[in-house]
N, C-alpha and C. Protein backbone atom coordinates (compact mmCIF):
# COMPACT_ATOMS: atom_id res chain seq x y z
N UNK A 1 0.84 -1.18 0.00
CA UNK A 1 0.00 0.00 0.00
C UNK A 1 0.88 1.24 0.00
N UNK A 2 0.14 2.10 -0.59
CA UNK A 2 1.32 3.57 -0.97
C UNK A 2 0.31 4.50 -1.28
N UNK A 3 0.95 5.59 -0.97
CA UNK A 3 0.45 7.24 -1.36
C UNK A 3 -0.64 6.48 -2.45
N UNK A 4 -1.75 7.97 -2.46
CA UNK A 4 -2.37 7.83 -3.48
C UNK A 4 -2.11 8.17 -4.80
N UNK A 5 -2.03 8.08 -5.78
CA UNK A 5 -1.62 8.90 -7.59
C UNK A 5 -2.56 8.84 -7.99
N UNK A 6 -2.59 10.37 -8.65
CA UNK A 6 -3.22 10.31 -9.82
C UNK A 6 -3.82 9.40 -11.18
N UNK A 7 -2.98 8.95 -11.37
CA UNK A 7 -2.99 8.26 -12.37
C UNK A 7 -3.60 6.76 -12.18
N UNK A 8 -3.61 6.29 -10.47
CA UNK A 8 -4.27 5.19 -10.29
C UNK A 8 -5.60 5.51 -9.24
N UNK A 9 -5.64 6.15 -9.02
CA UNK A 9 -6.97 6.75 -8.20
C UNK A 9 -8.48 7.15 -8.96
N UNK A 10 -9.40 6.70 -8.09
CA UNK A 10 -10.71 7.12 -8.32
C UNK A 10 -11.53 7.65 -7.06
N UNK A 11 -12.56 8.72 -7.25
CA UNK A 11 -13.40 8.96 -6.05
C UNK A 11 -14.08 8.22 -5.95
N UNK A 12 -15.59 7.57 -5.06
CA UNK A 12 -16.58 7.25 -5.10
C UNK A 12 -17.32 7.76 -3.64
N UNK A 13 -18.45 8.60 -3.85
CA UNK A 13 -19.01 9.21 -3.02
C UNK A 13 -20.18 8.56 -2.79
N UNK A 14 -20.53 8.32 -1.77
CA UNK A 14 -22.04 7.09 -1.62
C UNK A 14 -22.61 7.64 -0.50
N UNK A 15 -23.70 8.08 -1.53
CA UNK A 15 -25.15 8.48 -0.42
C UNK A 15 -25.16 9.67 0.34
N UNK A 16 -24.50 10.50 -0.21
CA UNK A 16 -24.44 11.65 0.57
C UNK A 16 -25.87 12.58 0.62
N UNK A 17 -27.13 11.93 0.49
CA UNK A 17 -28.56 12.38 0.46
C UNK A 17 -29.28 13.13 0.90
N UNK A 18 -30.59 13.56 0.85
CA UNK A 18 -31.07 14.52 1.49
C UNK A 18 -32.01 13.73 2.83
N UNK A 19 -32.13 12.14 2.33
CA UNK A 19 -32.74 11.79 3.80
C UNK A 19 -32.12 11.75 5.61
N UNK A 20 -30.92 11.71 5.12
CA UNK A 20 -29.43 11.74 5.91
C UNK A 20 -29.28 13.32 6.65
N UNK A 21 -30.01 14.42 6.29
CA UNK A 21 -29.65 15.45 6.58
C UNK A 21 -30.11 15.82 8.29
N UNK A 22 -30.62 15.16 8.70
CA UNK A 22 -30.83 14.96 10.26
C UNK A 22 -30.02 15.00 10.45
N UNK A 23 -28.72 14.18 10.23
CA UNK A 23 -27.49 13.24 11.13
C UNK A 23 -26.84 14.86 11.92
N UNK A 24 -26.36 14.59 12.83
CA UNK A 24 -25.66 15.52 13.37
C UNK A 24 -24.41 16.11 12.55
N UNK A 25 -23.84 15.66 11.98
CA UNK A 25 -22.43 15.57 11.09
C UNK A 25 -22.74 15.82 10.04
N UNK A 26 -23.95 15.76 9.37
CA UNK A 26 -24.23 15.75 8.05
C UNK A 26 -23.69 17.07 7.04
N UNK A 27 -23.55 18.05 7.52
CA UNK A 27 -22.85 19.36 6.62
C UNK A 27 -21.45 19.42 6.58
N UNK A 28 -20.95 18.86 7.72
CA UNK A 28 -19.36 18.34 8.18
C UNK A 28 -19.02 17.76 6.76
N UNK A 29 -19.98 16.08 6.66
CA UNK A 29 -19.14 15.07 5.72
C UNK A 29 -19.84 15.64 4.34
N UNK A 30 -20.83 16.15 4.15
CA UNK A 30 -21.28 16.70 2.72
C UNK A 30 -20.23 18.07 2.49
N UNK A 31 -19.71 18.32 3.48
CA UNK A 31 -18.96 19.68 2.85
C UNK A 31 -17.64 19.16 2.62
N UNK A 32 -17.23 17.91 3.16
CA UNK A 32 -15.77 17.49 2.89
C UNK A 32 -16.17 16.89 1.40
N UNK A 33 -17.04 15.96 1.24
CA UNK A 33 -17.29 15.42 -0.03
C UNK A 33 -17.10 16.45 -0.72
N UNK A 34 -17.91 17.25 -0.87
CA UNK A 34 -17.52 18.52 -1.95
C UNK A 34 -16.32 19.21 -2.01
N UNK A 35 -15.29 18.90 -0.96
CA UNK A 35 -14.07 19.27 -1.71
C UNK A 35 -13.12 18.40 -2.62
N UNK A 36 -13.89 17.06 -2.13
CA UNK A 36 -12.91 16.02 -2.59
C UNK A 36 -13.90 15.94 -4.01
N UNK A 37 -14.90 15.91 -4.43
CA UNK A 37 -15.75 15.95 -5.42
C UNK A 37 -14.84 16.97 -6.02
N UNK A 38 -14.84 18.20 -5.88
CA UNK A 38 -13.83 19.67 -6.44
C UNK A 38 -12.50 19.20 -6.95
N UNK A 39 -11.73 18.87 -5.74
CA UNK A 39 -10.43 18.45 -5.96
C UNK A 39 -10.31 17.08 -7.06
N UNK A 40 -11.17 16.65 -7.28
CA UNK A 40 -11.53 15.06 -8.26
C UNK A 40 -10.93 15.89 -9.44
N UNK A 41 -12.22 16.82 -10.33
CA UNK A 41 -12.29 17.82 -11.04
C UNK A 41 -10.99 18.11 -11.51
N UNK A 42 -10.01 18.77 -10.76
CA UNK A 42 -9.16 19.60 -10.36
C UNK A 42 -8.20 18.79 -10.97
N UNK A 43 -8.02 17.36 -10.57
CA UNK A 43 -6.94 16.58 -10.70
C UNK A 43 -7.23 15.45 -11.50
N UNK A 44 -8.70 15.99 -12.51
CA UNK A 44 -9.34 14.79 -13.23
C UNK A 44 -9.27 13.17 -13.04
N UNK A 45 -9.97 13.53 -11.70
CA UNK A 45 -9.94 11.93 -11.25
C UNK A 45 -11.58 11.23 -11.56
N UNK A 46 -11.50 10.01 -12.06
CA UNK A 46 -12.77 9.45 -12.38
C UNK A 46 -13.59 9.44 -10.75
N UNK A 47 -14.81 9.58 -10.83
CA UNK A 47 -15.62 10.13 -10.34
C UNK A 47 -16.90 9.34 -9.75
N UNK A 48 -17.33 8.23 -9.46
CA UNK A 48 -18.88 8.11 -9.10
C UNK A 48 -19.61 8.25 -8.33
N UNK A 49 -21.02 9.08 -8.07
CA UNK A 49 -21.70 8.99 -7.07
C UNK A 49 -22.95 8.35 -7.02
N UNK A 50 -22.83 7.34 -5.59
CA UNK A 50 -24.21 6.47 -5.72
C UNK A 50 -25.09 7.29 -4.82
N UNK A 51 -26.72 6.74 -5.13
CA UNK A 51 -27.45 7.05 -4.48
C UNK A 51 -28.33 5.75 -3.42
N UNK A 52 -28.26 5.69 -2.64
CA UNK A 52 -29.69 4.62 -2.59
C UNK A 52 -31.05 4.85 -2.28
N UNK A 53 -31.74 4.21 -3.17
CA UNK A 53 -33.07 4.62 -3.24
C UNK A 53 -33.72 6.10 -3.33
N UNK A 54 -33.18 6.56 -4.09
CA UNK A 54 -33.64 7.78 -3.88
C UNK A 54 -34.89 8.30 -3.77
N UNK A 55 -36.04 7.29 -4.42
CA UNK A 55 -37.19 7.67 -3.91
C UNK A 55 -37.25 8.21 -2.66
N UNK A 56 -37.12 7.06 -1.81
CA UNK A 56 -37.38 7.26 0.02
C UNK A 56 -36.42 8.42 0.26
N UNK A 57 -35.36 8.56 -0.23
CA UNK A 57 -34.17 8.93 0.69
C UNK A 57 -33.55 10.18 -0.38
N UNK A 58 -34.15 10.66 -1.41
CA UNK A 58 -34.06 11.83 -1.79
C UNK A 58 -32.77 11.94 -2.51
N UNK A 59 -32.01 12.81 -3.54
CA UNK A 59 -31.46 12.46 -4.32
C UNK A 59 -30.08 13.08 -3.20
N UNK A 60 -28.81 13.47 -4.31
CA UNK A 60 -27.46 13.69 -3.43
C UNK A 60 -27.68 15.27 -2.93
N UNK A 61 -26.85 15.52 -1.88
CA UNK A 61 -27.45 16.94 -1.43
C UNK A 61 -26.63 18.00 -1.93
N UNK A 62 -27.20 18.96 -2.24
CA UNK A 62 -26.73 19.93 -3.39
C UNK A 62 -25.57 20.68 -2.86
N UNK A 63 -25.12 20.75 -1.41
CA UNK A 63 -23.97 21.25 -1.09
C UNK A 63 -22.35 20.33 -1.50
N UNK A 64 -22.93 19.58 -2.26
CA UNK A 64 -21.56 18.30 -2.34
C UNK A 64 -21.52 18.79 -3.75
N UNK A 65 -22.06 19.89 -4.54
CA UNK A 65 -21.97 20.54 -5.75
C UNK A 65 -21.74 19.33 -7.19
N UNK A 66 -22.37 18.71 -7.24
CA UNK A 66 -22.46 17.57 -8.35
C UNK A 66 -22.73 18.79 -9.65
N UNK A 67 -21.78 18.01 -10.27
CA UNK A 67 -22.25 18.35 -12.22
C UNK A 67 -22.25 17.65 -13.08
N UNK A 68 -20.91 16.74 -13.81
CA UNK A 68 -21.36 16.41 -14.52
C UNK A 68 -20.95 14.60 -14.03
N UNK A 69 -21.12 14.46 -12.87
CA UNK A 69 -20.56 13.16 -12.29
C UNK A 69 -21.86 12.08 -12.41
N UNK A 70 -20.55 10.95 -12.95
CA UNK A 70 -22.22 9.67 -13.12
C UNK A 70 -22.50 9.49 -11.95
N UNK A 71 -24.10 9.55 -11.97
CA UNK A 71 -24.95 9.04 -10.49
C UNK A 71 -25.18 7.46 -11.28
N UNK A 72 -25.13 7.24 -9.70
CA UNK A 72 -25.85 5.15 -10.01
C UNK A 72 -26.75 5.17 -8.88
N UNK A 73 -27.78 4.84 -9.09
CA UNK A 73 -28.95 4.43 -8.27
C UNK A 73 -29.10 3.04 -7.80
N UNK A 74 -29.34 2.97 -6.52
CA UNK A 74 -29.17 1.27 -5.94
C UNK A 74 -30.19 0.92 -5.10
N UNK A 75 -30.30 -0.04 -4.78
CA UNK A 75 -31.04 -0.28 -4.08
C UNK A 75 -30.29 -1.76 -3.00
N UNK A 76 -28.69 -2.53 -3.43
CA UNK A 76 -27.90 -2.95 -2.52
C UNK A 76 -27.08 -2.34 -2.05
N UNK A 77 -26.52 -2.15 -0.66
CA UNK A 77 -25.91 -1.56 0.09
C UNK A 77 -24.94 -0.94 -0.49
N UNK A 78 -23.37 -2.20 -1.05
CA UNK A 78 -22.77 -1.79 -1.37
C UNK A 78 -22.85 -1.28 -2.90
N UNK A 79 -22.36 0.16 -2.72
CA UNK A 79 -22.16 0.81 -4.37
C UNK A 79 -21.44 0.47 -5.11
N UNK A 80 -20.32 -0.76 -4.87
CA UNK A 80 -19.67 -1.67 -5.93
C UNK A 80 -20.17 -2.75 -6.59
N UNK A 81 -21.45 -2.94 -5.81
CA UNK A 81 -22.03 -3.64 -6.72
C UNK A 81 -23.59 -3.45 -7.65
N UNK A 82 -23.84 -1.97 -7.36
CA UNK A 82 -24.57 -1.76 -8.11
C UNK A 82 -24.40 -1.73 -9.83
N UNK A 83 -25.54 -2.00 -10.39
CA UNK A 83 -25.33 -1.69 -12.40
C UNK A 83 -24.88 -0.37 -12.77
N UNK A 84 -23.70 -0.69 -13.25
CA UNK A 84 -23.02 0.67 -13.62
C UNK A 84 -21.96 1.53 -13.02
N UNK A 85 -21.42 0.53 -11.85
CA UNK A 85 -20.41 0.80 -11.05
C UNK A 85 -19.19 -0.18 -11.64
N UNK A 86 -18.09 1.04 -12.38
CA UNK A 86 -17.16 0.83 -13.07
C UNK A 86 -15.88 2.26 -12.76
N UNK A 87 -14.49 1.39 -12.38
CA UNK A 87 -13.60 3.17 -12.02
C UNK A 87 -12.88 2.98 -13.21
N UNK A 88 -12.73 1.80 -14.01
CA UNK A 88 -12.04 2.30 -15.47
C UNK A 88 -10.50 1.48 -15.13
N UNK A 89 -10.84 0.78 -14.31
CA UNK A 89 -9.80 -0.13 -14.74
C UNK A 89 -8.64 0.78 -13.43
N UNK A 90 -8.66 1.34 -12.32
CA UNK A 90 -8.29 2.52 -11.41
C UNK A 90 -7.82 1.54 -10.37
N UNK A 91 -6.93 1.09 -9.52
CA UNK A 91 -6.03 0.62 -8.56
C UNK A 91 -6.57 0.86 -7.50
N UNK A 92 -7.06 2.18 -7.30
CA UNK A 92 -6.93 2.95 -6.17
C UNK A 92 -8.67 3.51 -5.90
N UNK A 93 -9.23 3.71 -4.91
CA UNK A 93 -10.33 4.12 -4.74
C UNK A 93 -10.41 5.01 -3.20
N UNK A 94 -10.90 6.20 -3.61
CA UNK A 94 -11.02 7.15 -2.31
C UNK A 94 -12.70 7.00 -2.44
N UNK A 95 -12.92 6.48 -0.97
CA UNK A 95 -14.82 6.17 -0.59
C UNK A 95 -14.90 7.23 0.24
N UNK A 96 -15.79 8.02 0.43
CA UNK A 96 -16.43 8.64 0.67
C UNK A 96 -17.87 8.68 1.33
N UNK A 97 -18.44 9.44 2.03
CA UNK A 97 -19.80 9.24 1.95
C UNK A 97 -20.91 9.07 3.88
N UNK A 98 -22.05 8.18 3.15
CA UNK A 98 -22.97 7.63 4.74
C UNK A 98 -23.93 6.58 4.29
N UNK A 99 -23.81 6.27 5.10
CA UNK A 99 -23.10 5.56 6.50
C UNK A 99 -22.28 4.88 6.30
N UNK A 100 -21.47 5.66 7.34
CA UNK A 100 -19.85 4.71 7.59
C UNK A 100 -20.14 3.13 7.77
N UNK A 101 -20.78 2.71 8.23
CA UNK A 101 -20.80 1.34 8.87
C UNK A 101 -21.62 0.58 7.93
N UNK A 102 -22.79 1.24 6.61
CA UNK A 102 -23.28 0.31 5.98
C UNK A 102 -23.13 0.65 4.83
N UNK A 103 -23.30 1.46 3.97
CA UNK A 103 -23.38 1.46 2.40
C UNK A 103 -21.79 1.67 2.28
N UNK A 104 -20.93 3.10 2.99
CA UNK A 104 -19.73 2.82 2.88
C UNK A 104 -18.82 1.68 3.08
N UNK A 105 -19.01 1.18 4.21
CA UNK A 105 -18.49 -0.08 4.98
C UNK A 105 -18.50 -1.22 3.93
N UNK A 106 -19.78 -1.75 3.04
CA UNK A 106 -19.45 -2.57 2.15
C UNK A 106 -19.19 -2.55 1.02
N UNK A 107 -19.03 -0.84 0.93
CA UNK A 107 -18.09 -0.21 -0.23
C UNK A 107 -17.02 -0.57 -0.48
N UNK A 108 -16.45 -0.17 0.47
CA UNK A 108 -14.67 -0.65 1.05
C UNK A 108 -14.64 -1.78 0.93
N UNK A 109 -15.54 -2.87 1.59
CA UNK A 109 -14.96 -4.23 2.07
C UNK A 109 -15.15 -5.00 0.16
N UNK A 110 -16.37 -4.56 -0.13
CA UNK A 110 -15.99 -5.54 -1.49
C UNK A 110 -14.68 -4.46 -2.40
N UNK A 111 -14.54 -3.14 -2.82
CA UNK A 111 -13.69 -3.07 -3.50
C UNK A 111 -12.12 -3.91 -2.97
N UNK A 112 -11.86 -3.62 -1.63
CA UNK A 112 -10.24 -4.53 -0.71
C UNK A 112 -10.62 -6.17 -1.30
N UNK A 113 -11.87 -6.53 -1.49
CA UNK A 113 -12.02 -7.82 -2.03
C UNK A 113 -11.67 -7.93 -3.29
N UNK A 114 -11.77 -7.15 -4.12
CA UNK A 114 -11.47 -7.15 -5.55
C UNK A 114 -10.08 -6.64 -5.79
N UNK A 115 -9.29 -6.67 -4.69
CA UNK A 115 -7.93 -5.81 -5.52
C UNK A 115 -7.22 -4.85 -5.06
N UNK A 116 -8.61 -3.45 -5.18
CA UNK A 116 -8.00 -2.22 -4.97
C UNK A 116 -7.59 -2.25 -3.23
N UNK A 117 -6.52 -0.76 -3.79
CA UNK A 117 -6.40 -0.29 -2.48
C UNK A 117 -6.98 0.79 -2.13
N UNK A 118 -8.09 1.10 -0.48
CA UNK A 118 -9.24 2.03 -0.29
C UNK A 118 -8.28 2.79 0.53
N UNK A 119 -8.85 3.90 0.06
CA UNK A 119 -8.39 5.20 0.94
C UNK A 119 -9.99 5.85 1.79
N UNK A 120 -10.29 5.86 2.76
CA UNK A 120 -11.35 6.03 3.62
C UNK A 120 -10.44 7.82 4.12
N UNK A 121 -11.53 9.05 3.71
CA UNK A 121 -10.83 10.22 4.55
C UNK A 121 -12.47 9.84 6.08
N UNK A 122 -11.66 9.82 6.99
CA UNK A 122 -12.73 10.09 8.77
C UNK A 122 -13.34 11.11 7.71
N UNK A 123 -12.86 11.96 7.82
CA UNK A 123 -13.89 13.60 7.72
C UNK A 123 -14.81 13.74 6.65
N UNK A 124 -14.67 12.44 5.61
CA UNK A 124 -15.62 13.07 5.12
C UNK A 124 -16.88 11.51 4.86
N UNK A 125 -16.68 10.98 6.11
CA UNK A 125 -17.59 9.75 6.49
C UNK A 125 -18.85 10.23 7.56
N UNK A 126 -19.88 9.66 7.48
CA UNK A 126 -20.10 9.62 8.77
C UNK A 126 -21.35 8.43 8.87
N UNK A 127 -22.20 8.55 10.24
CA UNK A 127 -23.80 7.47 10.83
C UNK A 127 -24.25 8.43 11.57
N UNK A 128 -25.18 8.23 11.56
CA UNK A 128 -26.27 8.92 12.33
C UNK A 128 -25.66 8.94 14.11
N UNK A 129 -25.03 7.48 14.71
CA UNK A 129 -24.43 7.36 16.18
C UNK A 129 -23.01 7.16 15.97
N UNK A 130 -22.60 7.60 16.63
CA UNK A 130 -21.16 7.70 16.81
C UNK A 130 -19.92 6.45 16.55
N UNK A 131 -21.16 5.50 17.65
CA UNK A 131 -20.49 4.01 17.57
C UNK A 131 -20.10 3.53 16.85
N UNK A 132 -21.47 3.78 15.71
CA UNK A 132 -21.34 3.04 14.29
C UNK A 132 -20.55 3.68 13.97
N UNK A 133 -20.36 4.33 13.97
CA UNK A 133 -18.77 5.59 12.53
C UNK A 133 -17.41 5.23 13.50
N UNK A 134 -17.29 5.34 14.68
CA UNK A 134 -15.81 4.71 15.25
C UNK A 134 -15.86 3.05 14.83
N UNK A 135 -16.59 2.73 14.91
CA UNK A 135 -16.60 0.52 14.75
C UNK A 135 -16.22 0.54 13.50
N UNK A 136 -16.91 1.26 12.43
CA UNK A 136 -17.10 1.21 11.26
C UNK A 136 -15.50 1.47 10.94
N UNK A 137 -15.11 2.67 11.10
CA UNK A 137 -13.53 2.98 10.44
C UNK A 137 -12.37 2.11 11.39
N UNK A 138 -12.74 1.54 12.08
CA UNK A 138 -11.69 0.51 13.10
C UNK A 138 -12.00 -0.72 11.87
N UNK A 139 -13.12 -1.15 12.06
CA UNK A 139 -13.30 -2.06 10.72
C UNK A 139 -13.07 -2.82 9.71
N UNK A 140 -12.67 -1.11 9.01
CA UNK A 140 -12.86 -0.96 7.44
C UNK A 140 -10.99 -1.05 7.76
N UNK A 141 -10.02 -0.46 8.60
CA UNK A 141 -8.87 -0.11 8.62
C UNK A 141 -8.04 -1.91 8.85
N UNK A 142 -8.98 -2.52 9.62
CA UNK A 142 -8.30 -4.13 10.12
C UNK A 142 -8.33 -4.74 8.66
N UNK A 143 -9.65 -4.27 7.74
CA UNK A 143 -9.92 -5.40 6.68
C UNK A 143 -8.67 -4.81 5.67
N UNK A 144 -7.72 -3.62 6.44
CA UNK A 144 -6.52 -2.97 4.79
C UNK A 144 -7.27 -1.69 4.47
N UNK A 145 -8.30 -1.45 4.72
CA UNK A 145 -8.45 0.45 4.10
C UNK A 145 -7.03 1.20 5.22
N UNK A 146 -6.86 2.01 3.82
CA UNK A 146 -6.01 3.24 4.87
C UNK A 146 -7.24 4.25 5.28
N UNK A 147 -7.09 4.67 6.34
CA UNK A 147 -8.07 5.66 7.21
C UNK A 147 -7.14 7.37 7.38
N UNK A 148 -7.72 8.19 6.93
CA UNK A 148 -6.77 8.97 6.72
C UNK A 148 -7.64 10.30 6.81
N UNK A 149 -7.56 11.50 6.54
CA UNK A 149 -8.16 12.67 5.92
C UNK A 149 -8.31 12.95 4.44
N UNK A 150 -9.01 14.13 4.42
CA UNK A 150 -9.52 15.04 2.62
C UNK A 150 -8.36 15.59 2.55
N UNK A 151 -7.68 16.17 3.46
CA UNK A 151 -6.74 16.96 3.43
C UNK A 151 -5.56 16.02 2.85
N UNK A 152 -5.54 15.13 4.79
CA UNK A 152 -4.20 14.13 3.85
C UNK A 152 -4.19 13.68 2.11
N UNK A 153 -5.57 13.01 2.05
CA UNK A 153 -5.72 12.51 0.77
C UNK A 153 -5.17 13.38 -0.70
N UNK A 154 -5.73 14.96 -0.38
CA UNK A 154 -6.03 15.51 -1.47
C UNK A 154 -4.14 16.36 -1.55
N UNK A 155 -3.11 16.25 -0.50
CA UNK A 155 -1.74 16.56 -0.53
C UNK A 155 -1.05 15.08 -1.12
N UNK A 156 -1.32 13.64 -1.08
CA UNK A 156 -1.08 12.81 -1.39
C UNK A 156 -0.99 12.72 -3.56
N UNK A 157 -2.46 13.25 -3.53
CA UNK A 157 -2.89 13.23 -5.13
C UNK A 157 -1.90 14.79 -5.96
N UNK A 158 -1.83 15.79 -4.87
CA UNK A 158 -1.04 17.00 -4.91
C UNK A 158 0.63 16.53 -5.77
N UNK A 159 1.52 15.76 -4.95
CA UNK A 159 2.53 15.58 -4.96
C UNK A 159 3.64 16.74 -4.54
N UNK A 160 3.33 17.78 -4.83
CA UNK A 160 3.96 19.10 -5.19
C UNK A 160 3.41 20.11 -4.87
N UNK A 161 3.85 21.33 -4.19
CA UNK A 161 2.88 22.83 -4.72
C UNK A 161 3.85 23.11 -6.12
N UNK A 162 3.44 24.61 -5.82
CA UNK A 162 3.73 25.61 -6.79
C UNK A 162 2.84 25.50 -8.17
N UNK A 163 1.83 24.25 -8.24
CA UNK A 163 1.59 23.82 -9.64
C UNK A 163 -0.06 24.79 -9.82
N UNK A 164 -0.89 24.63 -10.80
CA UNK A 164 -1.58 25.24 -11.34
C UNK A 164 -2.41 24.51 -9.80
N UNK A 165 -2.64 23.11 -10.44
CA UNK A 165 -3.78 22.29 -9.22
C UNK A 165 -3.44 22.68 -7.95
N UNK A 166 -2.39 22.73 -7.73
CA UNK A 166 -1.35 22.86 -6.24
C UNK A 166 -2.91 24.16 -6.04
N UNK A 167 -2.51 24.73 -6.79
CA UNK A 167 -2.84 26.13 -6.24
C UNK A 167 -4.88 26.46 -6.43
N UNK A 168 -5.86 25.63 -7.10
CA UNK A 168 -6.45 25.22 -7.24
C UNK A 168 -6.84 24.50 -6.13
N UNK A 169 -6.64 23.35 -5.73
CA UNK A 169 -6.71 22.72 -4.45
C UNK A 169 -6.29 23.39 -3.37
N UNK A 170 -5.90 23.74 -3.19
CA UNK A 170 -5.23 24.88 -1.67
C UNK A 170 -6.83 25.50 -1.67
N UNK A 171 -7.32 26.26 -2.02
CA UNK A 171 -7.86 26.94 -1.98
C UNK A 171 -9.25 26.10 -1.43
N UNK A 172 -9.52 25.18 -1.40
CA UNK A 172 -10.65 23.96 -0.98
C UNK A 172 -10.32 23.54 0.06
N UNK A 173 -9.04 23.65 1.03
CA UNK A 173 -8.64 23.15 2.36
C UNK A 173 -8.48 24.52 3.39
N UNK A 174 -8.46 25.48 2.84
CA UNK A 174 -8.28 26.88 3.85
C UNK A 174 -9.27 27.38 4.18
């Protein structure tokens, strides 16, 4: 396991919804998603965001600033195995998202099953109780996710300042 690159990295943001917007944390991890959603952009990293069910549970929430990113709609937990969940052939996967402990949680556990290596940022995870989001990233970290930050993550994909992105991304962590 190693730094993240460009060149082998993908986002995947899951469920960051409007039924979720109770959670105590919920503007916390929708506002980190949206930098790492930004910084994706920035550093043209392939991109997916799932939803589940969006009937019940309302589509992604508009502060995580979606444009032109494929949505996949599900209705099984994990978003790796929904129709249409593909990173392009990508090594590397930064998960994102809620709940830590269920739609993310078997995010992680089947992509570490297939191969990749998961990069989990805390900050921009969360559950509705606490428990679940500490169990959940203790977890996800025993099964091989690295557990890390947006920040760490998005200086990892950086490599360098001084650069155009360098300076682009800075501006999403201050």
């Amino acid at each position: 396991m190693g730094l993240l690159a460009r060149d082998r990295a993908a986002l995947v943001v899951v469920d960051v919804q409007e039924g979720f917007r109770s959670y105590a944390t919920f503007s916390e991890v929708a506002g980190a998603c949206a930098k790492l959603v930004q910084a994706a952009r920035v550093l043209e990293l392939p991109t997916l965001v799932s939803e589940q069910y969006p009937k019940g549970l309302g589509h992604t929430a508009p502060e995580v600033g979606l444009e032109d990113e494929p949505l996949i709609e599900k209705t099984v937990f994990s978003a790796a195995r929904a129709d249409g969940f593909d990173l392009g052939g990508r090594q590397q996967a930064i998960v994102c998202g809620i709940e830590a402990h269920v739609c993310v949680s078997q995010t992680v556990h089947d992509l570490l099953d297939k191969g990749l290596e998961v990069h989990v940022p805390a900050d921009a995870v969360g559950s509705r109780h606490e428990i679940d989001y500490e169990r959940a990233l203790e977890r996800m970290e025993r099964a091989g996710a690295i557990v890390s930050t947006v920040e760490a993550a998005l200086f990892e994909l950086l490599e360098r300042a001084g650069t155009p992105e360098f300076k682009a991304v800075q501006k999403l962590v201050v």
